[in-house]
Protein backbone atom coordinates (compact mmCIF):
# COMPACT_ATOMS: atom_id res chain seq x y z
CA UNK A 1 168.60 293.52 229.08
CA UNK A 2 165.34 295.27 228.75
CA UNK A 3 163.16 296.29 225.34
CA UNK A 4 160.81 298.43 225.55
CA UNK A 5 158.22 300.05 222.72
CA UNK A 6 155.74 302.77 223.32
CA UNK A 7 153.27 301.73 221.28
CA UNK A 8 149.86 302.57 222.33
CA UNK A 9 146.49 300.50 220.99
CA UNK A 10 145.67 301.94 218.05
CA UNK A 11 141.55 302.12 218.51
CA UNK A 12 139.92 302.55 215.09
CA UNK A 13 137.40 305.80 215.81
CA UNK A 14 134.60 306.35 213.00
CA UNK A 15 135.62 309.98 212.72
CA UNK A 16 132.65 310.60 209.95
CA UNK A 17 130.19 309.17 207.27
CA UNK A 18 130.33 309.81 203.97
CA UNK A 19 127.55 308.70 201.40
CA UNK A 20 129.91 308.37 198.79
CA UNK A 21 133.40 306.35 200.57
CA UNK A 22 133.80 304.96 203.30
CA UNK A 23 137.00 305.18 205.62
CA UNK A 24 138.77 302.16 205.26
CA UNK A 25 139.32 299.99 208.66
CA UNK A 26 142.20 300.74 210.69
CA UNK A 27 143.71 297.95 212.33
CA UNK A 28 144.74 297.41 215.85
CA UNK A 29 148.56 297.76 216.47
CA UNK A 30 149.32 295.24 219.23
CA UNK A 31 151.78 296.23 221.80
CA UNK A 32 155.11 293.85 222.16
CA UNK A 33 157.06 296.14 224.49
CA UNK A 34 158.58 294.13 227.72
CA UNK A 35 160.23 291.99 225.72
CA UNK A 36 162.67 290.14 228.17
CA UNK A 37 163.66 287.21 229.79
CA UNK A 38 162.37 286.15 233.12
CA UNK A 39 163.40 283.87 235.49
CA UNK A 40 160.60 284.33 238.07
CA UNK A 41 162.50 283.91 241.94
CA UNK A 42 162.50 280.63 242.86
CA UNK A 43 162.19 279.06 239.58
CA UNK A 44 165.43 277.14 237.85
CA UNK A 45 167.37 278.56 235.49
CA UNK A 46 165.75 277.90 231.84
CA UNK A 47 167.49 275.41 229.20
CA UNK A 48 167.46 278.30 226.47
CA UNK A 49 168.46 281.94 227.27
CA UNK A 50 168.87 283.67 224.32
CA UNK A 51 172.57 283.83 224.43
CA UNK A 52 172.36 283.03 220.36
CA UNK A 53 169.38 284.96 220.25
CA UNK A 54 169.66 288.55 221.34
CA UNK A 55 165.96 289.40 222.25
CA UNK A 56 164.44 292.49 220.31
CA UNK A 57 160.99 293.76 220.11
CA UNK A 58 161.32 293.41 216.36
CA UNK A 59 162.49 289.88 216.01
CA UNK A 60 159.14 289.17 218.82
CA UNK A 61 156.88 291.01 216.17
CA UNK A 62 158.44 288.83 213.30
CA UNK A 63 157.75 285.88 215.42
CA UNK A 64 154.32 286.34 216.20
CA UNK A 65 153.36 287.06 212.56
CA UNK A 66 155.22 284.18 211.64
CA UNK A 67 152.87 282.16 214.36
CA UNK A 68 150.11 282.88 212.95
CA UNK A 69 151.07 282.81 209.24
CA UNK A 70 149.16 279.88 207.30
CA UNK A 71 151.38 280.35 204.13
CA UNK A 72 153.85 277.77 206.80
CA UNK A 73 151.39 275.28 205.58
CA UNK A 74 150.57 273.35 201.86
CA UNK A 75 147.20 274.72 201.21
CA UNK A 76 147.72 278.12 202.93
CA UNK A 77 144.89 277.03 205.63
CA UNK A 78 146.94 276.00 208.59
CA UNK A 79 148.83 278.04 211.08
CA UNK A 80 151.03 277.78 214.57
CA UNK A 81 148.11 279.11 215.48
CA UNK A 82 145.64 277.55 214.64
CA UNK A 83 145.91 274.15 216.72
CA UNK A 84 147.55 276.53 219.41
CA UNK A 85 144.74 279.19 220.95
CA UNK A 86 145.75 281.79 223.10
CA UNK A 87 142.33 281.90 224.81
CA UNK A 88 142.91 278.11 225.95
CA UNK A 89 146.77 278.76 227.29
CA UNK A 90 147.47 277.94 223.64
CA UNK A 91 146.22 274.34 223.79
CA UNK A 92 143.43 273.16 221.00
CA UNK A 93 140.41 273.90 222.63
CA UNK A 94 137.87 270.69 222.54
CA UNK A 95 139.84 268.60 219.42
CA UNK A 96 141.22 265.94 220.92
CA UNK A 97 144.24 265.66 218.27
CA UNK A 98 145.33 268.08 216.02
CA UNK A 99 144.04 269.39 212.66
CA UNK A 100 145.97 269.49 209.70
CA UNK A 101 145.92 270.23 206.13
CA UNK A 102 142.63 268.83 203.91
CA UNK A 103 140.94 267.34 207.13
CA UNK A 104 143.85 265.61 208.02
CA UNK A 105 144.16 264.44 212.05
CA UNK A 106 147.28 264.18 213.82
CA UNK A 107 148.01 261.07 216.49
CA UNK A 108 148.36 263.32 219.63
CA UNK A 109 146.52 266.25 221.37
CA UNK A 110 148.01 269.64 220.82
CA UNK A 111 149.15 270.88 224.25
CA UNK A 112 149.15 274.11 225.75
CA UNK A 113 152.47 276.65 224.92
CA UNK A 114 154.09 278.63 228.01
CA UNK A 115 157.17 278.27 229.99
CA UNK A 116 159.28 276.46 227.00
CA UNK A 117 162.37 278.06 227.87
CA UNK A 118 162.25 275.07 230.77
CA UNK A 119 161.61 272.48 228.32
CA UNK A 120 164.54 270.04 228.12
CA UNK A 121 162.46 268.52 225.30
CA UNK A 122 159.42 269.08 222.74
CA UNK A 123 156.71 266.80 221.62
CA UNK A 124 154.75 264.78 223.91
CA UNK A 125 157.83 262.02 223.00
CA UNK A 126 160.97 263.87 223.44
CA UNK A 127 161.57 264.08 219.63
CA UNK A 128 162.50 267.44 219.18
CA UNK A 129 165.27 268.86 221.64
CA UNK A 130 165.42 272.42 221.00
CA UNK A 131 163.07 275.28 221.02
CA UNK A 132 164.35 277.14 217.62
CA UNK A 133 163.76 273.47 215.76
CA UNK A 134 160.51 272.69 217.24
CA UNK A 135 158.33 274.40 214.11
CA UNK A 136 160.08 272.67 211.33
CA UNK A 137 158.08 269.04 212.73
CA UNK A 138 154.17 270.52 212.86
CA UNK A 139 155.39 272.32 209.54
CA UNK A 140 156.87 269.01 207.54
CA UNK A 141 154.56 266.63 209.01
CA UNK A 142 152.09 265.43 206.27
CA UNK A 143 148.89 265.45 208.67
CA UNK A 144 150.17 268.68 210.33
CA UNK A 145 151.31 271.33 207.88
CA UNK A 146 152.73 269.26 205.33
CA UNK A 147 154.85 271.90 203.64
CA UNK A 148 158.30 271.98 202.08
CA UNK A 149 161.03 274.97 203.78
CA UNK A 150 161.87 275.80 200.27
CA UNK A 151 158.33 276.40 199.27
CA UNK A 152 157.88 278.39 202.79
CA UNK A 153 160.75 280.45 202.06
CA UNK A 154 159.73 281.37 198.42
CA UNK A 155 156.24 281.84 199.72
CA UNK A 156 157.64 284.58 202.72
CA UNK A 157 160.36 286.41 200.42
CA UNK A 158 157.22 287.21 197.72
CA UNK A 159 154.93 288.81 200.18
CA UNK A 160 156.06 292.39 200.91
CA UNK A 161 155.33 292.62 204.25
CA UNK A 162 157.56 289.45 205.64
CA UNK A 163 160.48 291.73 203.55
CA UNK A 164 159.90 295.08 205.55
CA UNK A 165 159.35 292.33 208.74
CA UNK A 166 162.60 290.86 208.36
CA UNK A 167 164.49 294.03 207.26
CA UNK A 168 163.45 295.74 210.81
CA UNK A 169 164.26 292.16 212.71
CA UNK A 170 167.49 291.73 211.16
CA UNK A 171 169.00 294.50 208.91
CA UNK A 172 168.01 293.57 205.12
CA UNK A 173 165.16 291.77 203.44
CA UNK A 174 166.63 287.94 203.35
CA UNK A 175 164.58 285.10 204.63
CA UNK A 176 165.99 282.15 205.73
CA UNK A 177 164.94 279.59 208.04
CA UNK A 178 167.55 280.43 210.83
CA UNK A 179 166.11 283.77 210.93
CA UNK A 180 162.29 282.08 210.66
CA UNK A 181 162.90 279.81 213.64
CA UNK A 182 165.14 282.16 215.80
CA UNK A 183 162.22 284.86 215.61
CA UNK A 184 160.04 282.18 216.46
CA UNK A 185 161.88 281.00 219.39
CA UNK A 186 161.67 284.73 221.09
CA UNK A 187 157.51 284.77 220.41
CA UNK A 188 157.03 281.42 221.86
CA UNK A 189 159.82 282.12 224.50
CA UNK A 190 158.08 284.94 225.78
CA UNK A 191 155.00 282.99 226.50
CA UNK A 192 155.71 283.35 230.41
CA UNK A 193 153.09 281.85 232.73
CA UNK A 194 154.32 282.78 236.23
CA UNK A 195 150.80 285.16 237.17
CA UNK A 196 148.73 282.55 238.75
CA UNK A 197 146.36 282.95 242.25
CA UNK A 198 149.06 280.10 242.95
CA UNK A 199 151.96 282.27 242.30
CA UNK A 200 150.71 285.68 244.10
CA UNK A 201 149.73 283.41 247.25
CA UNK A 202 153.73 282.25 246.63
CA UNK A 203 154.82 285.75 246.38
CA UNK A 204 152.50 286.91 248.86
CA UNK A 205 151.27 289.41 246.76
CA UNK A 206 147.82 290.92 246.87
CA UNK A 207 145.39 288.32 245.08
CA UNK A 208 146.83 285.40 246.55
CA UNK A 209 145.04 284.47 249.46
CA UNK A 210 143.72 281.17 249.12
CA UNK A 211 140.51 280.14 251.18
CA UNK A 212 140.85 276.31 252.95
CA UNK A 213 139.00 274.64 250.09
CA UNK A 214 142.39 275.91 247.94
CA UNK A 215 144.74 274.98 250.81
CA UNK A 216 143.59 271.50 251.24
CA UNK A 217 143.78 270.77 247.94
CA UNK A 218 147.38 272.14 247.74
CA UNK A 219 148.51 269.61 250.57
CA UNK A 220 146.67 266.66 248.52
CA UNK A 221 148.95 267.87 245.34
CA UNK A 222 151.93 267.55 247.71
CA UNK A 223 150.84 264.07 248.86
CA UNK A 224 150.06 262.63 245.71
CA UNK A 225 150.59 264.52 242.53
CA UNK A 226 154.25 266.18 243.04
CA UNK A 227 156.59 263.48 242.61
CA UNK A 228 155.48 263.99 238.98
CA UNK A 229 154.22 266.99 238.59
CA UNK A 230 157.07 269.11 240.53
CA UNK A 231 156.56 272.98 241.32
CA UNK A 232 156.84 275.38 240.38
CA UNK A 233 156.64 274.47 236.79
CA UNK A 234 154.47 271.53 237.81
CA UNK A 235 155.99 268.72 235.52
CA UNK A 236 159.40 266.81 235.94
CA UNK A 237 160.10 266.79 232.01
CA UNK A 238 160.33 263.08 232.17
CA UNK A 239 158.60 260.75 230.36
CA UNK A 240 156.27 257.91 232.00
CA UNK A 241 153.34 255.21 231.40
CA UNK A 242 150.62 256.53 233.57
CA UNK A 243 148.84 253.51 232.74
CA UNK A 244 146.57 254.65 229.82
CA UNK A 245 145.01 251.99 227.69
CA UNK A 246 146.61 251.56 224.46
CA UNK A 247 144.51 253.44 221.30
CA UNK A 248 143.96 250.36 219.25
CA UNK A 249 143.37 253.04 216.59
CA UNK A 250 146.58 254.87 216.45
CA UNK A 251 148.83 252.54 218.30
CA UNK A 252 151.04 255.39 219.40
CA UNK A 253 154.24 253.84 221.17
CA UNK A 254 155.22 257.23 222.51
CA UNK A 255 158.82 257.46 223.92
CA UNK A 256 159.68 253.97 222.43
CA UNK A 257 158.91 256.26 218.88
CA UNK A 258 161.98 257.91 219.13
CA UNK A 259 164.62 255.60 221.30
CA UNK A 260 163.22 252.20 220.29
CA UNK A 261 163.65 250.93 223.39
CA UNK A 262 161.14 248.77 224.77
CA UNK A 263 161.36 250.11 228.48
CA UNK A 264 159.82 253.30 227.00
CA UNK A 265 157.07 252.05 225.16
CA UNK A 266 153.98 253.62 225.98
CA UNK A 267 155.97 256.52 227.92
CA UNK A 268 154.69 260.47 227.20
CA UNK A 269 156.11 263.83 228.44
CA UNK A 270 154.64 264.21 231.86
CA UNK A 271 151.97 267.17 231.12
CA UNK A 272 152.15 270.75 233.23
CA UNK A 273 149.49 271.05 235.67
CA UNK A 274 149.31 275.12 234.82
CA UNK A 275 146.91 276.23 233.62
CA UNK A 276 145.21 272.40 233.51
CA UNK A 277 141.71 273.84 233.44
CA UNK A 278 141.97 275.07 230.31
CA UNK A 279 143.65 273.12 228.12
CA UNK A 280 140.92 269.91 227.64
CA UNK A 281 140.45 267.68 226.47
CA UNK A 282 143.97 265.37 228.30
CA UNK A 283 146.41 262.91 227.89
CA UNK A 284 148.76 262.22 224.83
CA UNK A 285 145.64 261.43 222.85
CA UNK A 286 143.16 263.82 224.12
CA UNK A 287 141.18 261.29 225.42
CA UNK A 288 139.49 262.84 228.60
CA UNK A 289 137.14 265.62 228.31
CA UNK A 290 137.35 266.66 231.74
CA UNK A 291 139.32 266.62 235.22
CA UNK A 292 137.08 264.18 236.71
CA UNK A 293 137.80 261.64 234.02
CA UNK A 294 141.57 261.82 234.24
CA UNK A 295 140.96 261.66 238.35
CA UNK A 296 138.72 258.53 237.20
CA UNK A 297 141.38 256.63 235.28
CA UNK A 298 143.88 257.52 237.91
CA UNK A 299 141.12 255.73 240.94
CA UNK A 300 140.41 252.57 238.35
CA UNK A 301 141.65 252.90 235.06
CA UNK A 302 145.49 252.25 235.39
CA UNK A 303 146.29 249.39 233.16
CA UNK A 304 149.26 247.53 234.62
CA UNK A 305 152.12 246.36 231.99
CA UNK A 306 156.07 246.28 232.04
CA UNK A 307 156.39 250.09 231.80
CA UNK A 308 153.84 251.38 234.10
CA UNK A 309 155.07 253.90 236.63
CA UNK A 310 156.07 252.33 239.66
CA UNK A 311 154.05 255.34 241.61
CA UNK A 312 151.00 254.09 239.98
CA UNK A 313 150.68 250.42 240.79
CA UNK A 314 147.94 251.29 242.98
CA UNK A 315 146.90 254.14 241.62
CA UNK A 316 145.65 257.73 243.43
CA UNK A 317 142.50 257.34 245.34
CA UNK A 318 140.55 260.42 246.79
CA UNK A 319 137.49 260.64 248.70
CA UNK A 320 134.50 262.83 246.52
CA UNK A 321 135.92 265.85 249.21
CA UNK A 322 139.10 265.52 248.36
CA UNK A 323 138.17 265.67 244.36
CA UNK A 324 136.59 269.12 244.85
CA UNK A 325 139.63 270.11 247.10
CA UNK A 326 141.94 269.73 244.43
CA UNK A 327 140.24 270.86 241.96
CA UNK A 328 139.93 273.98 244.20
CA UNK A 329 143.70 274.36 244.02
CA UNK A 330 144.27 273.60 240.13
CA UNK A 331 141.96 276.43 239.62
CA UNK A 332 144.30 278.42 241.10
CA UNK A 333 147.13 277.52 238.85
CA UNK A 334 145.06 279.34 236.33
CA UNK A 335 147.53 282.52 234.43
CA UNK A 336 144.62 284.96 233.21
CA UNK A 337 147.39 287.52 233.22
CA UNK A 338 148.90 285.13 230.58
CA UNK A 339 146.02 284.37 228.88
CA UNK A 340 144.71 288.10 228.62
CA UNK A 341 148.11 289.36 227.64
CA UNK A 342 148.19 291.27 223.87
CA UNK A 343 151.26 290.54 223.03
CA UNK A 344 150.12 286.86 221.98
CA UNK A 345 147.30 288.19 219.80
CA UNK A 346 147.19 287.14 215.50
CA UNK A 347 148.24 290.65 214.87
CA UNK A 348 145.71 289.94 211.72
């Protein structure tokens, strides 16, 4: 099913000066028409397809206000949003873990948001297991957000404009937390990244012609990055020990976290390679400020232990050609379609 709203960019025009009042600003109106699910061809079928969630173009507006709403946090100062840049593929460009509340830092690096309909799991450990109940953990945690529901709630149904925002997305003024995370789910679901060089050259659509420097580096992905990082979403969903040393300093135990099971101690989400050149700094802890320092610790920084990934024993040599080749390809995996796109704008 298909929704579509003609809304055109409202453009604010200085029409005429007065020397007594002055017009006030007019804000822009940002579009949120082609609001619907896609399953680009050759892709899997995503874990969560709205079938409890009829999509609406409404519900999508809620959403994204709701996204970038800091009343969701203690102080009022903290936002979805805000640890979650759509200029950056909605990663936390150059903080290395997230930012909460009164200075507050988080243990882990905020990653990049797109293609979560495919997620089988949320949180760089697997703690979270569904898309509509991701929010309430950034929004409870005490270094995150750090707010109460009930306060969130009482804080949404005072301010007039969540009231008309709900009434359009749902029939009537009540807020509840169903209808909070539901209309979240369809703003964050919508976050497609399918638009890539790497995807047109797929598609072999115009844009998509990728010069040997590109092509070589695609064959040295195949050889040693896919086993893990799988197209065409470019991560398995599974969790492994790529051999990072442990952070004395925040002794993060990953996987092991949630199952307390020792064989998945030191175990993270593998990352997606889209749109990997924007979302520094990498790893679970943010730890690497650039590509060549995660190729690096791949060359001569695996630490061995119990839980290391047997593909890594040796780790993943390349030659300094072979470096620039790939690199040449994970450039193309690059959405500026995605990034570009107005629909994922603070309406504010």
């Amino acid at each position: 099913m298909r929704f579509v709203l003609n809304i055109g960019l409202v453009i604010t025009i200085a029409a005429g000066i007065s020397s007594c009042s002055v017009d006030p600003a007019i804000k822009p109106v940002l579009p949120a028409d082609n609001i619907e699910q896609v399953v680009p061809a050759g892709w899997p079928q995503p874990v969560y397809k709205f079938e409890n969630n009829p999509l609406s173009v409404e519900k999508f507006k809620l959403g994204r206000e709701l996204f970038y709403e800091e009343k969701l946090s203690a102080d009022n100062t903290i936002s979805c949003g805000s640890c979650h840049q759509n200029f950056v593929a909605f990663a936390h460009s150059e903080h290395a873990l997230s930012h909460g509340i009164n200075g507050s830092f988080g243990i882990r690096n905020s990653p990049g948001l797109f293609n979560l309909n495919w997620n089988t799991s949320f949180m760089w450990d697997g703690g979270v297991n569904h898309i509509e109940v991701q929010p309430l953990a950034p929004i409870t945690n005490p270094v995150e957000m750090n707010e109460d529901m009930n306060n969130v709630l009482a804080k949404l149904n005072a301010d007039g404009k969540y009231k008309l925002l709900f009434k359009n997305a749902y029939g009537d003024e009540e807020v509840t937390t169903e209808r909070m995370f539901k209309s979240l789910a369809q703003f964050m679901g919508m976050m497609y990244s399918y638009n890539s060089k790497y995807d047109l050259y797929k598609r072999g659509e115009q844009g998509g012609n990728m010069d040997a420097q590109e092509m070589a580096g695609y064959q040295l992905y195949q050889q040693k990055c896919a086993s893990c990082h799988t197209e065409p979403l470019f991560t398995d969903y599974a969790f492994r020990n790529n051999g990072i040393a442990v952070n004395i300093n925040l002794q993060d135990s990953g996987r092991a976290h949630v199952t307390a099971d020792p064989n998945d101690r030191y175990k993270f989400k593998t990352p997606t390679l889209r749109n990997i050149m924007l979302t520094a700094p990498y790893m679970h802890d943010g730890r690497f400020n650039t590509i060549d320092q995660v190729l690096n610790h791949y060359a001569s920084g695996v630490v061995q232990g119990p839980t290391l990934d047997p593909q890594l024993q040796s780790g993943i040599q390349l030659s300094a050609q072979e470096r620039t080749e790939l690199k040449a390809f994970l450039n193309t995996l690059t959405d500026y379609a995605f990034v570009y796109d107005t629909r994922f704008k603070d309406p504010n």
